[in-house]
Protein backbone atom coordinates (compact mmCIF):
# COMPACT_ATOMS: atom_id res chain seq x y z
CA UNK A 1 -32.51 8.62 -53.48
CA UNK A 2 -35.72 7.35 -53.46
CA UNK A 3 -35.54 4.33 -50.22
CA UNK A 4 -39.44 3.53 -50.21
CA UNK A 5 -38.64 0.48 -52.61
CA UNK A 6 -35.66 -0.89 -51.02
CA UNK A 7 -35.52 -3.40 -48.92
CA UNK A 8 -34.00 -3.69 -45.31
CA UNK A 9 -30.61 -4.94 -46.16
CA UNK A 10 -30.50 -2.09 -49.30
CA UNK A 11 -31.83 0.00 -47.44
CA UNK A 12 -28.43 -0.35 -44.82
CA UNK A 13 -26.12 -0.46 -47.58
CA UNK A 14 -27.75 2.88 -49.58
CA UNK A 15 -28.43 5.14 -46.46
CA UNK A 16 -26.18 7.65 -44.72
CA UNK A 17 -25.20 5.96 -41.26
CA UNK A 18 -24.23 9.00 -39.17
CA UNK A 19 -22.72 8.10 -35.50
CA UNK A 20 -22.99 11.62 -33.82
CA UNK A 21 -20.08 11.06 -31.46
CA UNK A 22 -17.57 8.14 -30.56
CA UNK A 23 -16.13 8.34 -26.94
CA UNK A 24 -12.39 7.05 -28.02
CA UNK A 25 -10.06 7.84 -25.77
CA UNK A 26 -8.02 11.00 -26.73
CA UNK A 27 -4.41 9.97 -26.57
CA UNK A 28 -1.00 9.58 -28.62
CA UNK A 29 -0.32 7.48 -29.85
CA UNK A 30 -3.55 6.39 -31.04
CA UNK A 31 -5.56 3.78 -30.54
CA UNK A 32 -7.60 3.08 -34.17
CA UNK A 33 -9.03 -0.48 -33.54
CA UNK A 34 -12.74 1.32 -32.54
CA UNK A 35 -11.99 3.43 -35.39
CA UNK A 36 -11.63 0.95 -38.15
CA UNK A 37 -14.73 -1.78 -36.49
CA UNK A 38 -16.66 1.49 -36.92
CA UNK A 39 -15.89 1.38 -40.76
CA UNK A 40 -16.09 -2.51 -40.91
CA UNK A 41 -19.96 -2.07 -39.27
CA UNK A 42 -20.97 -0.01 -42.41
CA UNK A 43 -20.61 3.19 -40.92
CA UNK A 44 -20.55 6.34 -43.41
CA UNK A 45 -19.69 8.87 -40.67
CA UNK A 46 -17.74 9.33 -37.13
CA UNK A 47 -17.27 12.38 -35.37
CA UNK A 48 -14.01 10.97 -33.25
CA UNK A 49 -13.38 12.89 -29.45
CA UNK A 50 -9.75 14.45 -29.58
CA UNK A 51 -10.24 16.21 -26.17
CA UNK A 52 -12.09 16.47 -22.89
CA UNK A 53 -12.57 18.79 -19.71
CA UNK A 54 -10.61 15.79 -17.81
CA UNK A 55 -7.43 16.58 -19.36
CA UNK A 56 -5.61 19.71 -19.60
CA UNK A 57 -6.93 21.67 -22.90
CA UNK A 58 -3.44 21.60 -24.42
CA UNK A 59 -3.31 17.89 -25.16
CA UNK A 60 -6.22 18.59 -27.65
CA UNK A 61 -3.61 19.47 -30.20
CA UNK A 62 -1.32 16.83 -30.43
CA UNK A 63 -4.34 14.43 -30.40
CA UNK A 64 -5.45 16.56 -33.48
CA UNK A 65 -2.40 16.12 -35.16
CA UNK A 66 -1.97 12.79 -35.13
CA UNK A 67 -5.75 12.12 -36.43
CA UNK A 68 -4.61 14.26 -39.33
CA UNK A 69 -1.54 12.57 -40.30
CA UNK A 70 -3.09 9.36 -39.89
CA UNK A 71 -5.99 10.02 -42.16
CA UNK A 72 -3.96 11.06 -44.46
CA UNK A 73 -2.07 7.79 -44.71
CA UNK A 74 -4.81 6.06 -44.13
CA UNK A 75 -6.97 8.19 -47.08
CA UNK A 76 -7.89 4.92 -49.24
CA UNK A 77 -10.40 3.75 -46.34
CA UNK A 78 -11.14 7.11 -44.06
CA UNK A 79 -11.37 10.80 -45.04
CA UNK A 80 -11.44 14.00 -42.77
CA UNK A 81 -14.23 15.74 -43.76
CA UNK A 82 -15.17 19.75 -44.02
CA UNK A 83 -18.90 19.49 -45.38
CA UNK A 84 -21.64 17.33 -46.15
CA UNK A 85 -20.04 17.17 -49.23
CA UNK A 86 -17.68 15.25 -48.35
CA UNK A 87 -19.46 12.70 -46.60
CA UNK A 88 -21.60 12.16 -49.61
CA UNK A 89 -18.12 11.56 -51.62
CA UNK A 90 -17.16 9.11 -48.80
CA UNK A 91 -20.33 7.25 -49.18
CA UNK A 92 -20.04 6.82 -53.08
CA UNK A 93 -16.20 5.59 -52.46
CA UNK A 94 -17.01 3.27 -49.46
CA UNK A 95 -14.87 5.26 -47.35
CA UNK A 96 -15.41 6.33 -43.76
CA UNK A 97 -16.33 10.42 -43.21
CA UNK A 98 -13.97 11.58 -39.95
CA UNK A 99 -14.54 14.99 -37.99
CA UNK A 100 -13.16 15.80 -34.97
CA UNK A 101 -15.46 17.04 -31.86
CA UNK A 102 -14.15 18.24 -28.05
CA UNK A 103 -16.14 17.78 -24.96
CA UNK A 104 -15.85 20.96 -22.66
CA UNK A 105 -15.28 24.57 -23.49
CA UNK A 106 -12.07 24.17 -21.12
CA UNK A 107 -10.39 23.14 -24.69
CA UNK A 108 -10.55 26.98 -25.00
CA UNK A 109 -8.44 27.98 -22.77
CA UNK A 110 -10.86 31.04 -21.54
CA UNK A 111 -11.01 32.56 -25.21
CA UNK A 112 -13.26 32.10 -27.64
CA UNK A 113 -10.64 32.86 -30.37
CA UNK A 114 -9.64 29.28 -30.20
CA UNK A 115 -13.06 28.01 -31.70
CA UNK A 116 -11.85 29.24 -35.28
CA UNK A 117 -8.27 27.31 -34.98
CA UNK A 118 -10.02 24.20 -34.05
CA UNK A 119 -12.52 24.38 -37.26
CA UNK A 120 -10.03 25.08 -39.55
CA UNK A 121 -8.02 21.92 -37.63
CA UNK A 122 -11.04 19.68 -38.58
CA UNK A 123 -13.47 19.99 -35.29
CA UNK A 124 -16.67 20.10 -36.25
CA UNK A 125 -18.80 19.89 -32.91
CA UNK A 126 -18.21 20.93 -28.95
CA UNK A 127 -20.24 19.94 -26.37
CA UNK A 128 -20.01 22.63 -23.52
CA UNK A 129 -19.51 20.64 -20.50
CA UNK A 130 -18.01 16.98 -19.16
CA UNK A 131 -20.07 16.35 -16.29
CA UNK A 132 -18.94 18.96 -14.24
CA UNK A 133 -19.91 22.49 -14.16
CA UNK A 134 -17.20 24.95 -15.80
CA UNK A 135 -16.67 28.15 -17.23
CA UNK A 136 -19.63 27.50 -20.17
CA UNK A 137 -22.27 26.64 -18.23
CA UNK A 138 -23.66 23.59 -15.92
CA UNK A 139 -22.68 19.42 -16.18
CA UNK A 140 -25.34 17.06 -15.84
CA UNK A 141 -22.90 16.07 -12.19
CA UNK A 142 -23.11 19.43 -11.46
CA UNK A 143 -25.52 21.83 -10.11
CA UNK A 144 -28.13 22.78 -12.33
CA UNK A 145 -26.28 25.76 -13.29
CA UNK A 146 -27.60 27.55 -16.92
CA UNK A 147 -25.68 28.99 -19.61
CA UNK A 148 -22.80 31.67 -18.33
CA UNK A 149 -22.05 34.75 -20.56
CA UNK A 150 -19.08 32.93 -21.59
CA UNK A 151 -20.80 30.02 -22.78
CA UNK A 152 -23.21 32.52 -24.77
CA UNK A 153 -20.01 34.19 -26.94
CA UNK A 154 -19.07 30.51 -27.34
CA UNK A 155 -22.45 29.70 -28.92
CA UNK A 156 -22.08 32.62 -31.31
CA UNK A 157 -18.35 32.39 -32.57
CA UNK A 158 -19.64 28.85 -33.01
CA UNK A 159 -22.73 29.75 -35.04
CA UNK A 160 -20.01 32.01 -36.80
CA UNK A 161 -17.92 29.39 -37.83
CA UNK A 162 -20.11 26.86 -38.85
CA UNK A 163 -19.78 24.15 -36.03
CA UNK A 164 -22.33 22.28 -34.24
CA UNK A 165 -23.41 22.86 -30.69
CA UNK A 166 -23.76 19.74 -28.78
CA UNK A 167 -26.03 19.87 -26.06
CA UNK A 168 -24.69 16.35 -24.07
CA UNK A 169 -23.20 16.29 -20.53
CA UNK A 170 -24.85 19.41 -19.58
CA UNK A 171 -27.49 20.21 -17.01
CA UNK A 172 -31.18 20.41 -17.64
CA UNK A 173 -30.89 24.19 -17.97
CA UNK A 174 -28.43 24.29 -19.47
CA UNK A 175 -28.76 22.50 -22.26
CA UNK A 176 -32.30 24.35 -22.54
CA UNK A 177 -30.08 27.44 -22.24
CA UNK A 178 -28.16 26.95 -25.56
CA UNK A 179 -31.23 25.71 -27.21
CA UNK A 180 -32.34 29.34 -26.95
CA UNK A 181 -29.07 31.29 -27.36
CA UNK A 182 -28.02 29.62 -30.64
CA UNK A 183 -29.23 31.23 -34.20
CA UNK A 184 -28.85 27.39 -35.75
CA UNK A 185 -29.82 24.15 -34.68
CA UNK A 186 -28.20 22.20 -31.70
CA UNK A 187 -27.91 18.54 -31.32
CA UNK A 188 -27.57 16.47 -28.22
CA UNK A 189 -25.50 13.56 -29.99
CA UNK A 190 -25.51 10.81 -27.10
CA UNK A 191 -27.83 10.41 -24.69
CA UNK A 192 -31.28 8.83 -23.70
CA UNK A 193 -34.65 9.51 -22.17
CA UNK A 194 -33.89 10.00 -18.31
CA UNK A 195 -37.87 9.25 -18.16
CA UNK A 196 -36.94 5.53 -19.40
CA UNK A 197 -33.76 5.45 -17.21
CA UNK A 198 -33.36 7.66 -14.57
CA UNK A 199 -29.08 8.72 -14.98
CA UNK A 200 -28.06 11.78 -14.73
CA UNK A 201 -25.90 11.58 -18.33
CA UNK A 202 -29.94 11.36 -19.74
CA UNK A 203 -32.27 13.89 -21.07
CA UNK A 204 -35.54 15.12 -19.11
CA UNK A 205 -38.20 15.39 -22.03
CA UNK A 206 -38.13 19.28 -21.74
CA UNK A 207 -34.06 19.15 -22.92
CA UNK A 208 -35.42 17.21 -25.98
CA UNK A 209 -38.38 19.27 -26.85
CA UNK A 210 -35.67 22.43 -26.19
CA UNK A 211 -33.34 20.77 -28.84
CA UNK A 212 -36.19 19.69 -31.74
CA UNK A 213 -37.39 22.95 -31.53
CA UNK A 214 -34.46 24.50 -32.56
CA UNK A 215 -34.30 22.10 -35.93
CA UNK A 216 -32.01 19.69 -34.20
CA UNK A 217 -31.20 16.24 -33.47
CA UNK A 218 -30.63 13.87 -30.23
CA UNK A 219 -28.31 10.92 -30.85
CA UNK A 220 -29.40 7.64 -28.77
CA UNK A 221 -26.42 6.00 -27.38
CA UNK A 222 -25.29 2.65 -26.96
CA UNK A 223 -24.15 2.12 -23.41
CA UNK A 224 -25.87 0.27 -21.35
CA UNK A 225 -25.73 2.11 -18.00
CA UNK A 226 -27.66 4.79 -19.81
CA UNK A 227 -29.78 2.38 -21.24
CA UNK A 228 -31.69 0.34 -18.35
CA UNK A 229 -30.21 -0.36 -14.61
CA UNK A 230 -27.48 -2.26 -13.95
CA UNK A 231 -28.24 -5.83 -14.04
CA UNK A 232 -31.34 -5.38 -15.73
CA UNK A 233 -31.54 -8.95 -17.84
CA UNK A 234 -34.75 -8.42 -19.30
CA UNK A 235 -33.69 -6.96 -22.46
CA UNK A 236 -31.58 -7.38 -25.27
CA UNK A 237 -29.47 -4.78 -26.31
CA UNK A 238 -31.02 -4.16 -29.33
CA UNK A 239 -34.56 -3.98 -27.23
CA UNK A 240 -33.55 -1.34 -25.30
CA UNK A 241 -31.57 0.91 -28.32
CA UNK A 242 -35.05 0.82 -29.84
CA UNK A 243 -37.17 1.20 -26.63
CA UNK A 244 -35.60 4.68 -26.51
CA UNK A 245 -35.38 5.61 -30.18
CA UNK A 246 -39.40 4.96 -29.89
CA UNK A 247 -39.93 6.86 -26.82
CA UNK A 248 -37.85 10.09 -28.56
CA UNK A 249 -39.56 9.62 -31.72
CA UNK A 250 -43.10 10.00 -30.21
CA UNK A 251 -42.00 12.71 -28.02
CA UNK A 252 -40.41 14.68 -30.59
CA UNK A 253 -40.83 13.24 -33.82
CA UNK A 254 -38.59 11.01 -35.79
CA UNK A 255 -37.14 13.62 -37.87
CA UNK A 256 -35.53 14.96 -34.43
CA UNK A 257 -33.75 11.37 -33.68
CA UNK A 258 -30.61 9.77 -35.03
CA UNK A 259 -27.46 7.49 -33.35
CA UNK A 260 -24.54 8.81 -31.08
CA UNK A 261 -23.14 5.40 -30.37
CA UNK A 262 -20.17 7.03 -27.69
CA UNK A 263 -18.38 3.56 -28.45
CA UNK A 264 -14.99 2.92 -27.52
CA UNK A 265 -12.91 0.14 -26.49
CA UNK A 266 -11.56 0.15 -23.12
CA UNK A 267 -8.25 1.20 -22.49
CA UNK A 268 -5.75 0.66 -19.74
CA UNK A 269 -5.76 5.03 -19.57
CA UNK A 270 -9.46 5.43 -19.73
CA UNK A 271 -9.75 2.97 -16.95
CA UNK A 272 -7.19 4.75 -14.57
CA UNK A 273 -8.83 7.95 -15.44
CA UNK A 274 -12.19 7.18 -13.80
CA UNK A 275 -10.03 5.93 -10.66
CA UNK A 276 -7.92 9.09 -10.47
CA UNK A 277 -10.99 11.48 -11.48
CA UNK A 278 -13.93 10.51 -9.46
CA UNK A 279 -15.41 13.82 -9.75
CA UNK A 280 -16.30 13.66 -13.23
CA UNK A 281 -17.66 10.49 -12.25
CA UNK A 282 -19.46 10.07 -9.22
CA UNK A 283 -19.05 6.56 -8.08
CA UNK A 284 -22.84 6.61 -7.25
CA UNK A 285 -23.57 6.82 -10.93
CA UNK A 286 -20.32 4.69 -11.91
CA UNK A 287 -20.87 1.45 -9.57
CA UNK A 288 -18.70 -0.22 -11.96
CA UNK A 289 -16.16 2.48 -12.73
CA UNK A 290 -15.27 2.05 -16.72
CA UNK A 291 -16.69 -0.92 -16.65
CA UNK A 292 -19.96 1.14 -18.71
CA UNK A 293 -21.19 -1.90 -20.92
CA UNK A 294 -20.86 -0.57 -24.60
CA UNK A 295 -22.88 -2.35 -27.10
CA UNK A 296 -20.90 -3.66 -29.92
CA UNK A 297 -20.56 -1.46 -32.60
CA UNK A 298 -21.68 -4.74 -34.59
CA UNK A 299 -25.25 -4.20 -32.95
CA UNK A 300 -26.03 -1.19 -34.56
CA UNK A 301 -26.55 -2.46 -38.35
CA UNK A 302 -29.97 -4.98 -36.68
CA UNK A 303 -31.27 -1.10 -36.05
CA UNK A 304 -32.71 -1.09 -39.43
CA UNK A 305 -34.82 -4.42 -39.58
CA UNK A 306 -35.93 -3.68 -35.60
CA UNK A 307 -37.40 -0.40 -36.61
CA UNK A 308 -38.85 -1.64 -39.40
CA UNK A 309 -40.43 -4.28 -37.53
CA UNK A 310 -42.09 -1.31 -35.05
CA UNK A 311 -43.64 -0.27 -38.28
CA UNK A 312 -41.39 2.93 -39.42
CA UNK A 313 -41.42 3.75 -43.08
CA UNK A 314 -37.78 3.10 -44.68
CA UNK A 315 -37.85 6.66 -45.40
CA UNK A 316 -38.30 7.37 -41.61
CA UNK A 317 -35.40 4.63 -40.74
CA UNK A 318 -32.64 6.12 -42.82
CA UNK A 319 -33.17 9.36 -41.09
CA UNK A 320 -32.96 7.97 -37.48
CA UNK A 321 -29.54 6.16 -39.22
CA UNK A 322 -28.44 9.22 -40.65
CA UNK A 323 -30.07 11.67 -42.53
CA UNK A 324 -31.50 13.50 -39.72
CA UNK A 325 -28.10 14.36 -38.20
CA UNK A 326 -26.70 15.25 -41.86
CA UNK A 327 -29.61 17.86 -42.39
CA UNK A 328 -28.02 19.34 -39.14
CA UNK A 329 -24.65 19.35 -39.64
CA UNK A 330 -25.06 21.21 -43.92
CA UNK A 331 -27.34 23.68 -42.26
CA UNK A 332 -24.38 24.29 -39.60
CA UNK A 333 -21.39 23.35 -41.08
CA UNK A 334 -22.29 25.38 -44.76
């Protein structure tokens, strides 16, 4: 589609919008009301969490289940998708794309026979770590530590399989590490320049330049304790989203920068997790425990006329929505 004529609320309505990763809270029963304001925003694609290092790797499976049966009943407004293909079809039906993704190579249970039987379940990224260090490699909380020779047979049964490596959580070096050791582009789908915003969940610029180099993508997320420091009034929301989409964009190029929104709503269980697991997140970093000040999903659509305002070409704007991350994913998921 040609998007150079179209103007900025066409060029919303016609373009791919790709959110790299939602942070719902993997539980059962589920909890679909982020879900569906994701689809009411004008989102074409979600890749949904159904596990993390913080629980034990079994309860990945049930959470999978229940996505699947509830897509399936749900399959006049959401689809579970396999390729680009399908997200195309979802766009031309005004349907919302769903994959699944799992934060921490814990999900595999020490084996990296597992990564197959989660594709074929509908998973469709992994990002290594959750903050902490573990058997892959090193968390952005941890201690620096690189890639293991774990994480490296991870990377390849990955590559194998045709699922996206997802750089986010992990240590400087690490994250540089898998840059390397992967045969196909990685993405890091949420998180922002720690040069703007010094948090340890950020990017140095080297972990950027590791993961453009490779072909890849990094997904700018809207939370605002990864945004700007905490009461930090200055801004509007939107200000800041933009402030460091423009910083990646110069740094790497625009073709190397999309959204990873990481909303969710707060739930009673997510709360009491960040009490009971303080590890995973260090109260110095989490002054406000849950409390982590998502923008509204409803935000994200004013992306397009802000951007154009900075002087981006529509045809650089729909990438940055979505068609940089959809290059990625058909020349990993194919």
């Amino acid at each position: 589609m040609d998007v150079s004529r179209l103007n900025i609320d066409d060029l919303f309505q016609n373009s791919i919008i790709w959110d790299a990763h939602c942070g719902i809270d993997p539980q059962v029963p589920l909890d679909v009301s982020s879900l569906e304001r994701i689809r009411k925003a004008g989102f074409t694609y979600v890749s949904t969490n159904v596990g993390y290092d913080v629980l034990p790797w079994q309860q990945a499976f049930p959470v999978i289940g229940a996505y699947r049966r509830w897509l399936g009943e749900n399959s006049d407004k959401y689809i579970l998708v396999s390729n680009v293909g399908d997200v195309l079809s979802a766009k031309r039906d005004g349907k919302l794309a769903v994959s699944m993704d799992i934060e921490g190579v814990s999900a595999l249970n020490g084996t990296t026979d597992l990564v197959e039987v989660y594709h074929r379940l509908g998973v469709r990224q992994i990002s290594f770590v959750y903050n902490k260090d573990n058997e892959g490699g090193g968390g952005c909380h941890g201690h620096n530590t690189g890639l293991t020779p774990f994480g490296r047979d991870v990377i390849k049964e990955m590559n194998r399989v045709g699922m996206l490596v997802d750089g986010s959580h992990c240590s400087a070096k690490m994250s540089i590490d898998m840059a390397e050791a992967s045969s196909k582009p990685i993405v890091i789908t949420h998180a922002n320049s720690r040069v703007l915003h010094d948090h340890p969940r950020n990017i140095w610029d080297e972990q950027a330049i590791a993961c453009a180099s490779t072909g890849g993508v990094i997904g700018v997320t809207g939370i605002r304790i990864y945004l700007a420091k905490a009461g930090d009034n200055k801004s509007s929301d939107l200000d800041l989203l933009v402030r460091h989409i423009d910083y990646l964009c110069q740094l790497v190029g625009p073709q190397h920068v999309g959204i990873g929104t990481d909303f969710a709503e707060i739930t009673d269980a997510l709360a009491s997790r960040f009490e009971m697991a303080k590890d995973y997140w260090p109260p110095e970093h989490y002054p406000s425990g849950s409390d982590l000040g998502f923008i509204d999903i409803e935000e994200f659509p004013k992306l397009t006329a802000a951007l154009s305002a900075r002087g981006y070409s529509n045809e650089v704007v729909s990438g940055i929505l979505g068609a940089n991350f959809m290059r990625v994913a058909a020349m990993n998921w194919e």
